[in-house]
PDB file of N, CA and C in Angstrom:
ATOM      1  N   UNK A   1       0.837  -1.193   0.000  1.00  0.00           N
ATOM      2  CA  UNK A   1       0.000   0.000   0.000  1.00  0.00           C
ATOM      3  C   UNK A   1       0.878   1.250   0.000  1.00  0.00           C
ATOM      4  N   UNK A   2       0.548   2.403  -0.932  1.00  0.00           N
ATOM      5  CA  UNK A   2       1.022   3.400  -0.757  1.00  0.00           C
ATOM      6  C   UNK A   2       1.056   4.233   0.306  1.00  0.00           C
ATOM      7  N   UNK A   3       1.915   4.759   0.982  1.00  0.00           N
ATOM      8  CA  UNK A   3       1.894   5.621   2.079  1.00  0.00           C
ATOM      9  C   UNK A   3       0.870   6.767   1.835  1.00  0.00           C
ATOM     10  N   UNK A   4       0.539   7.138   0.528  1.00  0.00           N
ATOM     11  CA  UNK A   4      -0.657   8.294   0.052  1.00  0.00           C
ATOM     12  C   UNK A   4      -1.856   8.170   0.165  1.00  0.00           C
ATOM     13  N   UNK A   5      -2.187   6.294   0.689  1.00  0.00           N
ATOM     14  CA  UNK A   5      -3.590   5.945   0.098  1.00  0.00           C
ATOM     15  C   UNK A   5      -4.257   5.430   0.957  1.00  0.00           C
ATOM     16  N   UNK A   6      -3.869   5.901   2.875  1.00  0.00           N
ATOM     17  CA  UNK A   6      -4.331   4.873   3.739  1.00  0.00           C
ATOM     18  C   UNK A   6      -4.122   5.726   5.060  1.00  0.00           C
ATOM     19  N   UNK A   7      -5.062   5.261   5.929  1.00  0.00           N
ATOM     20  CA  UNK A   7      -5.175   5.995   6.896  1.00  0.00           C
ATOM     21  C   UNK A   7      -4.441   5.127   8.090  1.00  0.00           C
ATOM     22  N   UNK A   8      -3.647   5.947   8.723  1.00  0.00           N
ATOM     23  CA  UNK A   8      -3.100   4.826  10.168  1.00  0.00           C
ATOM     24  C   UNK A   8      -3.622   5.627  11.504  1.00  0.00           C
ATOM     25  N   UNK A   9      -4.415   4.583  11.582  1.00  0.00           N
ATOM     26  CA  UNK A   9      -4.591   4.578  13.611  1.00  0.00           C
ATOM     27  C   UNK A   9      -4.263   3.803  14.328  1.00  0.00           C
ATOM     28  N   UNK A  10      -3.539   4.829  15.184  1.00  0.00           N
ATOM     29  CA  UNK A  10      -3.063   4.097  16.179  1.00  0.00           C
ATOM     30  C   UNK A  10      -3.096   4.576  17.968  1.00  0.00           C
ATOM     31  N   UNK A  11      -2.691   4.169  18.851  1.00  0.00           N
ATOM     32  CA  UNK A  11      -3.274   3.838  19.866  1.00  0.00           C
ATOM     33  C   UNK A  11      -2.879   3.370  21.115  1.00  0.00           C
ATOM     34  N   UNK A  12      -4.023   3.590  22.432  1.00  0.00           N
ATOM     35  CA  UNK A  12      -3.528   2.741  23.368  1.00  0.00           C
ATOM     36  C   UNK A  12      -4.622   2.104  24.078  1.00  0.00           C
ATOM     37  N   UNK A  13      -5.204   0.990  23.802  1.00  0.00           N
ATOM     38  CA  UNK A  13      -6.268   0.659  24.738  1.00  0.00           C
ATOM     39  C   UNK A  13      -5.877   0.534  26.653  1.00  0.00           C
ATOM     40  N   UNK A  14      -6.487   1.173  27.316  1.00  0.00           N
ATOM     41  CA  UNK A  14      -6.191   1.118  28.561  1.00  0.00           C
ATOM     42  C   UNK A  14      -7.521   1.080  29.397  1.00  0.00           C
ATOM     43  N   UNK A  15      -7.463   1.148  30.712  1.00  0.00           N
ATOM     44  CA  UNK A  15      -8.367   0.677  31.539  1.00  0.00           C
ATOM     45  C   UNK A  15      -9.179   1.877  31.753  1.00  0.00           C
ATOM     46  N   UNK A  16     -10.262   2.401  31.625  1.00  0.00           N
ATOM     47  CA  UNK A  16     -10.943   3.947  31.494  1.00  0.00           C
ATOM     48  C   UNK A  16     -11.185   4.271  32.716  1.00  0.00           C
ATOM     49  N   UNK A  17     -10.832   3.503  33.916  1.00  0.00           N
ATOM     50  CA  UNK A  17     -10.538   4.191  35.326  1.00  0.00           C
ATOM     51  C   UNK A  17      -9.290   4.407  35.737  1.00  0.00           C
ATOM     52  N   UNK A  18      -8.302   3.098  35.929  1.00  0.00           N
ATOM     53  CA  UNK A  18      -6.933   3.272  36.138  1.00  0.00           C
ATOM     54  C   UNK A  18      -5.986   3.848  35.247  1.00  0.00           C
ATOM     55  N   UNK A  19      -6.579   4.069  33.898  1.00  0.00           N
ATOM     56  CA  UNK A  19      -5.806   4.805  32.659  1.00  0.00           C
ATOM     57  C   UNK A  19      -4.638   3.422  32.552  1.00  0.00           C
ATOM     58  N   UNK A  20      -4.358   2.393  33.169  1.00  0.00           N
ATOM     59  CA  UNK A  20      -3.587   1.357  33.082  1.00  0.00           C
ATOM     60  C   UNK A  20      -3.236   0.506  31.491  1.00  0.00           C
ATOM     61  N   UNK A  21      -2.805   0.360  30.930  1.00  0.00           N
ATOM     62  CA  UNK A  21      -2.411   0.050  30.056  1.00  0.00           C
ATOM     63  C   UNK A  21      -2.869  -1.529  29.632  1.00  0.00           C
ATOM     64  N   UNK A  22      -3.681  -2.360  28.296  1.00  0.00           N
ATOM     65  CA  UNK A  22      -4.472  -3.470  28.755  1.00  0.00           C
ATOM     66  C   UNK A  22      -3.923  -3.831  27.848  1.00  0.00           C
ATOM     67  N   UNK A  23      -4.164  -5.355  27.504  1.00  0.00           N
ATOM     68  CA  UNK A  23      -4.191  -5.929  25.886  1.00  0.00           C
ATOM     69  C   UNK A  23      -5.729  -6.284  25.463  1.00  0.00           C
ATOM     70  N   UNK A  24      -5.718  -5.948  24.126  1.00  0.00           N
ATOM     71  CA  UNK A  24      -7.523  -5.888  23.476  1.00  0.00           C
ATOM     72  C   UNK A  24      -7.073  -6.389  22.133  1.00  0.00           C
ATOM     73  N   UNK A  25      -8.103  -6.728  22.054  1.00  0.00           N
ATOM     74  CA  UNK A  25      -8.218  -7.397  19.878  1.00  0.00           C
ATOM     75  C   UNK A  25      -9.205  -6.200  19.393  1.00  0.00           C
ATOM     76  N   UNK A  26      -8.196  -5.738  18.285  1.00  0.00           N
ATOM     77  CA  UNK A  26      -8.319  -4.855  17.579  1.00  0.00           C
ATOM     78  C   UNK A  26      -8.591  -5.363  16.328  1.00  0.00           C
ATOM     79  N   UNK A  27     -10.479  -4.828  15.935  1.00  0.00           N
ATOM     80  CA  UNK A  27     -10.837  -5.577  14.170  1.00  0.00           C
ATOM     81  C   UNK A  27     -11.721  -3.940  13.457  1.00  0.00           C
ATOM     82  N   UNK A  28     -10.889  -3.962  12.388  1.00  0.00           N
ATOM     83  CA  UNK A  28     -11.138  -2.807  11.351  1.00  0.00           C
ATOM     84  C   UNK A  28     -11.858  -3.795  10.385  1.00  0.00           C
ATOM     85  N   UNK A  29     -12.969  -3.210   9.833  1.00  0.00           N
ATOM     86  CA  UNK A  29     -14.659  -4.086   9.446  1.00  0.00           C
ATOM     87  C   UNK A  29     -14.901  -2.508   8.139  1.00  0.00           C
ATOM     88  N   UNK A  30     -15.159  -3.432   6.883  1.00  0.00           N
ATOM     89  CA  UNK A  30     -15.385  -2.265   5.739  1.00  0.00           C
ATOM     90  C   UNK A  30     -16.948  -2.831   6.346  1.00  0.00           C
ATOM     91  N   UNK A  31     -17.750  -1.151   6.503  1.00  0.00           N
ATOM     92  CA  UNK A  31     -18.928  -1.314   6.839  1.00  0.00           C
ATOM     93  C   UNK A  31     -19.743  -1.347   5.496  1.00  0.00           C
ATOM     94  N   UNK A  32     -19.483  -1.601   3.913  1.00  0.00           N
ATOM     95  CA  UNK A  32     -20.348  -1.702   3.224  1.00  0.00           C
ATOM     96  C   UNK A  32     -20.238  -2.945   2.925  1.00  0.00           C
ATOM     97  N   UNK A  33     -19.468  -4.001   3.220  1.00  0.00           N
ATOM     98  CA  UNK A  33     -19.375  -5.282   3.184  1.00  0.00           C
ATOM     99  C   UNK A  33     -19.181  -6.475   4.148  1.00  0.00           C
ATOM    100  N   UNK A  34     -19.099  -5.782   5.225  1.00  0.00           N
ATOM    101  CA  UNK A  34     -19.289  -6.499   6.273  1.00  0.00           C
ATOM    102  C   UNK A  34     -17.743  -7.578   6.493  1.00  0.00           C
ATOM    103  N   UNK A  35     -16.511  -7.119   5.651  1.00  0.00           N
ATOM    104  CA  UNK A  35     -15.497  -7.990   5.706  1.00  0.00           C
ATOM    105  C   UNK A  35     -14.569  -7.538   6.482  1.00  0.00           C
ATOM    106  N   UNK A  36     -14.137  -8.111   7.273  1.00  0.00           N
ATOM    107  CA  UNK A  36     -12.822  -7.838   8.166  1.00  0.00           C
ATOM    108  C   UNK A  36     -11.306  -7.397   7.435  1.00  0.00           C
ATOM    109  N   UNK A  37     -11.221  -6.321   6.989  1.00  0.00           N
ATOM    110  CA  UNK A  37      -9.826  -5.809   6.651  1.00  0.00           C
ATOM    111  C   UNK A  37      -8.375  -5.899   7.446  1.00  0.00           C
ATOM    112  N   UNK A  38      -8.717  -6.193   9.347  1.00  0.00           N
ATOM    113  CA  UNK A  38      -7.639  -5.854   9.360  1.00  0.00           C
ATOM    114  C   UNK A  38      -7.713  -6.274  10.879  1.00  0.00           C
ATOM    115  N   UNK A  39      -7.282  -7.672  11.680  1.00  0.00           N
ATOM    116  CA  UNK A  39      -7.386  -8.314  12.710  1.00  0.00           C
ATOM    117  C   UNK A  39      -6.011  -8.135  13.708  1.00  0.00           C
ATOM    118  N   UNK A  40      -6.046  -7.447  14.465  1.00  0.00           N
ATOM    119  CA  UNK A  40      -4.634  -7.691  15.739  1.00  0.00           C
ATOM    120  C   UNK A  40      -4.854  -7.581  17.322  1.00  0.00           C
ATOM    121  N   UNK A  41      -3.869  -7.760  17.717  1.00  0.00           N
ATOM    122  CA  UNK A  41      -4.054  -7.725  19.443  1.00  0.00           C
ATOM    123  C   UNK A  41      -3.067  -6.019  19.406  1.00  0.00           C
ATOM    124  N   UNK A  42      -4.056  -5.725  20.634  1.00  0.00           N
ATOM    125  CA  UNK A  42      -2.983  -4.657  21.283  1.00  0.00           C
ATOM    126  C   UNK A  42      -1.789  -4.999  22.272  1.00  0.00           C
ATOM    127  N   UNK A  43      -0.771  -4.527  22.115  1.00  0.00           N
ATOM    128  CA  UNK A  43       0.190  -4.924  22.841  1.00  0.00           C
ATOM    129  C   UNK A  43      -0.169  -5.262  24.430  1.00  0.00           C
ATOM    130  N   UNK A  44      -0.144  -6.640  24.639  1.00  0.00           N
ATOM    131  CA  UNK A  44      -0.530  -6.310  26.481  1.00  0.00           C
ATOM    132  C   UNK A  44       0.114  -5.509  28.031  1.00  0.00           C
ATOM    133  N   UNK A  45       1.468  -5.512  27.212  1.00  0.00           N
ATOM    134  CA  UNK A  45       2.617  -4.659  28.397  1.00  0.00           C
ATOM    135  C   UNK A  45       2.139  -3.230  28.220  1.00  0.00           C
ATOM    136  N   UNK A  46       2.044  -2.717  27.098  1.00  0.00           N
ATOM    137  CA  UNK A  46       1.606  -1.137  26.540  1.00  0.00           C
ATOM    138  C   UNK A  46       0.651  -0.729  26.120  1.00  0.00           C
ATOM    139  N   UNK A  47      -0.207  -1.903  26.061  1.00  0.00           N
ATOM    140  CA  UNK A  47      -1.485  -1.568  24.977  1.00  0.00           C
ATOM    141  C   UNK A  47      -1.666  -0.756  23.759  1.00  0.00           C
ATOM    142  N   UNK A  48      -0.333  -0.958  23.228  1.00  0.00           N
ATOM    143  CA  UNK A  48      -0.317  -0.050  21.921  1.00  0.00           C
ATOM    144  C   UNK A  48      -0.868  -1.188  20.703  1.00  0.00           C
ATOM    145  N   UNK A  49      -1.755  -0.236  19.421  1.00  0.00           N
ATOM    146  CA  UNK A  49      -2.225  -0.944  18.189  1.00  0.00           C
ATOM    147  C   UNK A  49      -1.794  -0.293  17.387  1.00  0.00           C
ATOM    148  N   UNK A  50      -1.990  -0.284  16.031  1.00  0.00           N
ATOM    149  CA  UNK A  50      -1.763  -0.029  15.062  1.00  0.00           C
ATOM    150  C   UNK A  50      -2.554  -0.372  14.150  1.00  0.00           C
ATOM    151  N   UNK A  51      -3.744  -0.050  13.323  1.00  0.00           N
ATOM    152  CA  UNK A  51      -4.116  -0.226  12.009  1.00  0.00           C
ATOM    153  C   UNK A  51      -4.156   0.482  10.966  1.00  0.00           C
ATOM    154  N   UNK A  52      -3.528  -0.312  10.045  1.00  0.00           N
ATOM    155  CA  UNK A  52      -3.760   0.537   8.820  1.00  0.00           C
ATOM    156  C   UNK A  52      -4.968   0.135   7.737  1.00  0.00           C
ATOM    157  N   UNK A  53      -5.523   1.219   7.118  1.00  0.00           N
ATOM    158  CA  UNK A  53      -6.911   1.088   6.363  1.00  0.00           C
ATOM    159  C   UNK A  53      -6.757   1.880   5.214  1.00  0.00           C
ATOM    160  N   UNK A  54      -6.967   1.176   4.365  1.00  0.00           N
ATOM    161  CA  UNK A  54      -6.830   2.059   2.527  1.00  0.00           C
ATOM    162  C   UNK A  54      -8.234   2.858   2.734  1.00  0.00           C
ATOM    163  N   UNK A  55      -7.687   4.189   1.919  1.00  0.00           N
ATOM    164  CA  UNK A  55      -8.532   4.783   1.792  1.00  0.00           C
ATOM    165  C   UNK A  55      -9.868   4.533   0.989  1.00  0.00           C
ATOM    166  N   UNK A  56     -11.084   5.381   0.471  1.00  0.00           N
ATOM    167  CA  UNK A  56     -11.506   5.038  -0.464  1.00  0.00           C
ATOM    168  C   UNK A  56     -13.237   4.317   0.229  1.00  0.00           C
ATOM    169  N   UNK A  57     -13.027   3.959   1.821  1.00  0.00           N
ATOM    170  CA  UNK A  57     -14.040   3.419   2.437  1.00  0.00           C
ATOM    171  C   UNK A  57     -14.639   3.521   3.560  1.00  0.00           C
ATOM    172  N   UNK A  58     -15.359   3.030   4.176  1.00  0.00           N
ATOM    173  CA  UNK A  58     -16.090   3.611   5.593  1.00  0.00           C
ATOM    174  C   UNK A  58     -15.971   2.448   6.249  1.00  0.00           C
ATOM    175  N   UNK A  59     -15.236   2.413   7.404  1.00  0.00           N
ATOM    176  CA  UNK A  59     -14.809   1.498   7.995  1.00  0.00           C
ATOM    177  C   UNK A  59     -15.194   1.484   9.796  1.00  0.00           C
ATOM    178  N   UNK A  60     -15.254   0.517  10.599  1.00  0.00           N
ATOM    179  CA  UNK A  60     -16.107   0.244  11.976  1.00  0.00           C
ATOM    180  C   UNK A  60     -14.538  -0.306  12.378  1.00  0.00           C
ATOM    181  N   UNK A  61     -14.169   0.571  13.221  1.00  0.00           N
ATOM    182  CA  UNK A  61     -13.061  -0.041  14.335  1.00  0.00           C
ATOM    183  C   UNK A  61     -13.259  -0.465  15.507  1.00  0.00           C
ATOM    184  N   UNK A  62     -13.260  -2.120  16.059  1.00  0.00           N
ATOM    185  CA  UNK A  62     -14.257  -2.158  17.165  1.00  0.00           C
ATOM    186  C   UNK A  62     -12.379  -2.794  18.271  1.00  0.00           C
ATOM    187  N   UNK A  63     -13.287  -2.343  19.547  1.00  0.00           N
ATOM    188  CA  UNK A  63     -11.606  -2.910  20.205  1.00  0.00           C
ATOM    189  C   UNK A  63     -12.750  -3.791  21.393  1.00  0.00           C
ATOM    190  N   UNK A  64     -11.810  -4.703  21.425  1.00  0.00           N
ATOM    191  CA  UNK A  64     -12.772  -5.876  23.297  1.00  0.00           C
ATOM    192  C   UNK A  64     -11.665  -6.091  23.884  1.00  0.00           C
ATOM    193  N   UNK A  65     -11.725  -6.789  24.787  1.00  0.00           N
ATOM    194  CA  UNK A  65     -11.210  -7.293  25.912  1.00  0.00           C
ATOM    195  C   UNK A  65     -11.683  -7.845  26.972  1.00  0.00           C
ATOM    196  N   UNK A  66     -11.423  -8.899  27.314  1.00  0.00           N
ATOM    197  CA  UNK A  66     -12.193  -9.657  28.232  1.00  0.00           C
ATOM    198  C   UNK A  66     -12.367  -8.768  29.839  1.00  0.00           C
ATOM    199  N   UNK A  67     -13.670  -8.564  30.170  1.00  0.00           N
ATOM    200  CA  UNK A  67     -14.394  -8.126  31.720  1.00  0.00           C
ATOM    201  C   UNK A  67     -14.328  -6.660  31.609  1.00  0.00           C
ATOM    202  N   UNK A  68     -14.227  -5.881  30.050  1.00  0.00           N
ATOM    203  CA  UNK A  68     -14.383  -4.365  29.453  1.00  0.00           C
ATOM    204  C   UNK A  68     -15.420  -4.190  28.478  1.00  0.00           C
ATOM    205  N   UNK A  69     -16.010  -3.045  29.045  1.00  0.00           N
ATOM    206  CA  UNK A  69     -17.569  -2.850  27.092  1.00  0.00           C
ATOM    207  C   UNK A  69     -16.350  -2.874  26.133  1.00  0.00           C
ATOM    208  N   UNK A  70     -16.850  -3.265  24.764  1.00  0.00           N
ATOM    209  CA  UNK A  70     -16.362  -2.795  23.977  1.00  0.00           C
ATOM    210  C   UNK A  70     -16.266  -1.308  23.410  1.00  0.00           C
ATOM    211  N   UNK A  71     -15.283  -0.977  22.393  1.00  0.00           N
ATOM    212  CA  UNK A  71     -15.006   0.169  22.082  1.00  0.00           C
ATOM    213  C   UNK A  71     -15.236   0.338  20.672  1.00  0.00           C
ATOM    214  N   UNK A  72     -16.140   1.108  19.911  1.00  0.00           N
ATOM    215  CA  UNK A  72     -15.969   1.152  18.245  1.00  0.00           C
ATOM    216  C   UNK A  72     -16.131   3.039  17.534  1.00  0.00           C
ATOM    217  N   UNK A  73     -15.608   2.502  16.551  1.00  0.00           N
ATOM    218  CA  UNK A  73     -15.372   4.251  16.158  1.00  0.00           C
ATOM    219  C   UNK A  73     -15.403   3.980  14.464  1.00  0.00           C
ATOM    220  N   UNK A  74     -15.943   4.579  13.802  1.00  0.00           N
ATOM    221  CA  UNK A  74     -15.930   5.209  12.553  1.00  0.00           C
ATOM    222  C   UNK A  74     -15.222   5.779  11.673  1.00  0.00           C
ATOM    223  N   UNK A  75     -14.253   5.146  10.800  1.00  0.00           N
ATOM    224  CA  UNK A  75     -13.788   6.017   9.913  1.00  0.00           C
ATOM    225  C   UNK A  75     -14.491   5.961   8.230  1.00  0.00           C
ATOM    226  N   UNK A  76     -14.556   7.063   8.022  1.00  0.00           N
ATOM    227  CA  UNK A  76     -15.073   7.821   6.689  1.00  0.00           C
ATOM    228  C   UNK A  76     -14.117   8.131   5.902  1.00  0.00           C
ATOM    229  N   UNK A  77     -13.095   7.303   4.747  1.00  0.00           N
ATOM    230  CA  UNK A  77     -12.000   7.813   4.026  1.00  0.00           C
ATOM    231  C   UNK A  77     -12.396   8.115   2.759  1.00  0.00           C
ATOM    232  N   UNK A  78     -12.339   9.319   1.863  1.00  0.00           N
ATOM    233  CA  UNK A  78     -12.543   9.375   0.497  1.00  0.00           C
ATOM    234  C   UNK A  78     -11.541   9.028   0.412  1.00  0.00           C
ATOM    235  N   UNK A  79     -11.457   8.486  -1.226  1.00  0.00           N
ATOM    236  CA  UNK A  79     -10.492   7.987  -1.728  1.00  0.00           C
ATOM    237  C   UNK A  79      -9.202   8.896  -2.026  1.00  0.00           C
ATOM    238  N   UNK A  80      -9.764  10.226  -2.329  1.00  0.00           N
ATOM    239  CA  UNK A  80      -8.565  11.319  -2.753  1.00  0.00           C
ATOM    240  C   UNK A  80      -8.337  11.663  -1.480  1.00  0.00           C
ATOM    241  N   UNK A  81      -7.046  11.832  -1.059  1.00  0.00           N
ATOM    242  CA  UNK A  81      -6.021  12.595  -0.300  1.00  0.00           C
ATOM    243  C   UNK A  81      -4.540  12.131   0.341  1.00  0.00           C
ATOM    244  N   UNK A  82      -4.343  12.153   0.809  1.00  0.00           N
ATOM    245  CA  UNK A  82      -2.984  11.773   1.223  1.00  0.00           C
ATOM    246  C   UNK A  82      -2.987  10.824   3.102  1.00  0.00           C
ATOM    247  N   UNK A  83      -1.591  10.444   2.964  1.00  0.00           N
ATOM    248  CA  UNK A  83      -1.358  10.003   4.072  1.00  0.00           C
ATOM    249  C   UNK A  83      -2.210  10.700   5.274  1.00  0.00           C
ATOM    250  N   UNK A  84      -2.199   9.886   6.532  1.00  0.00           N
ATOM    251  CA  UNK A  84      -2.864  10.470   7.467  1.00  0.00           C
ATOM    252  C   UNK A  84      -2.726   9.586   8.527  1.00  0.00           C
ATOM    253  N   UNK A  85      -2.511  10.237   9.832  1.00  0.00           N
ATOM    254  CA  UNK A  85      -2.153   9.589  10.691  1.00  0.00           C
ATOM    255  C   UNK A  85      -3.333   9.981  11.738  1.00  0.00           C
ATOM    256  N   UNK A  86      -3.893   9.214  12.667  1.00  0.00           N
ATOM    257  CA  UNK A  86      -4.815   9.295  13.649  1.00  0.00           C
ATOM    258  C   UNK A  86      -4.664   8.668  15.202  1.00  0.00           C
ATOM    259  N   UNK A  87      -4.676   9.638  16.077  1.00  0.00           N
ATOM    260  CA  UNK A  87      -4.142   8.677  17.215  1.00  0.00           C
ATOM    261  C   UNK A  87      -5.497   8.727  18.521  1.00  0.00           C
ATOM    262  N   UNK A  88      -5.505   7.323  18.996  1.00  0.00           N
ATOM    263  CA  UNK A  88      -6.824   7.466  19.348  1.00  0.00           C
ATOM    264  C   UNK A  88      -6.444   7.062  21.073  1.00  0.00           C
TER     265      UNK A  88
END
C-alpha cells in the first residue's frame, strides 16, 4: 500500500478508570461489506495498536477485551487525499 492511500490509527487501549495500560483485539470491518480488513491484538505490556486502512471506504473499528464494554469508532475515508495519521 502506498503511504498516500491509507489511513493509520493508532493507539492505546487502557483501563478507562486506572488509565492502566491493557491488551484488546483490535478488528477494522469495511462497513459496506461487512469484511474484516484488518485483525490484531494490542500490545498487552503497553497496549499499543496499530491499524492501517486504505482509503476510499467507511470502515467500523471495534476494540474488546475480556471483563471491558467494547469500544468502536468510525472512519469515513474518500479515496482522494494523502497520508494520514490518527491517534486514538
Amino acid at each position: 500500500l502506498s503511504s498516500k492511500v491509507v489511513l493509520l490509527v493508532k493507539g492505546i487501549v487502557s483501563d478507562g478508570e486506572s488509565k492502566q495500560p491493557i491488551g484488546g483485539a483490535i478488528k477494522g470491518t469495511d462497513n459496506a461489506t461487512g469484511e474484516v480488513v484488518s485483525e490484531q491484538e494490542a500490545n498487552s505490556a503497553d497496549g499499543q495498536f496499530l491499524v492501517v486502512l486504505p482509503r476510499g471506504k467507511n470502515y467500523n473499528i471495534t476494540v474488546t477485551s475480556p471483563g471491558y464494554l467494547f469500544y468502536s469508532d468510525n472512519f469515513s475515508l474518500p479515496k482522494e487525499g494523502q497520508f494520514e495519521e490518527f491517534e486514538k
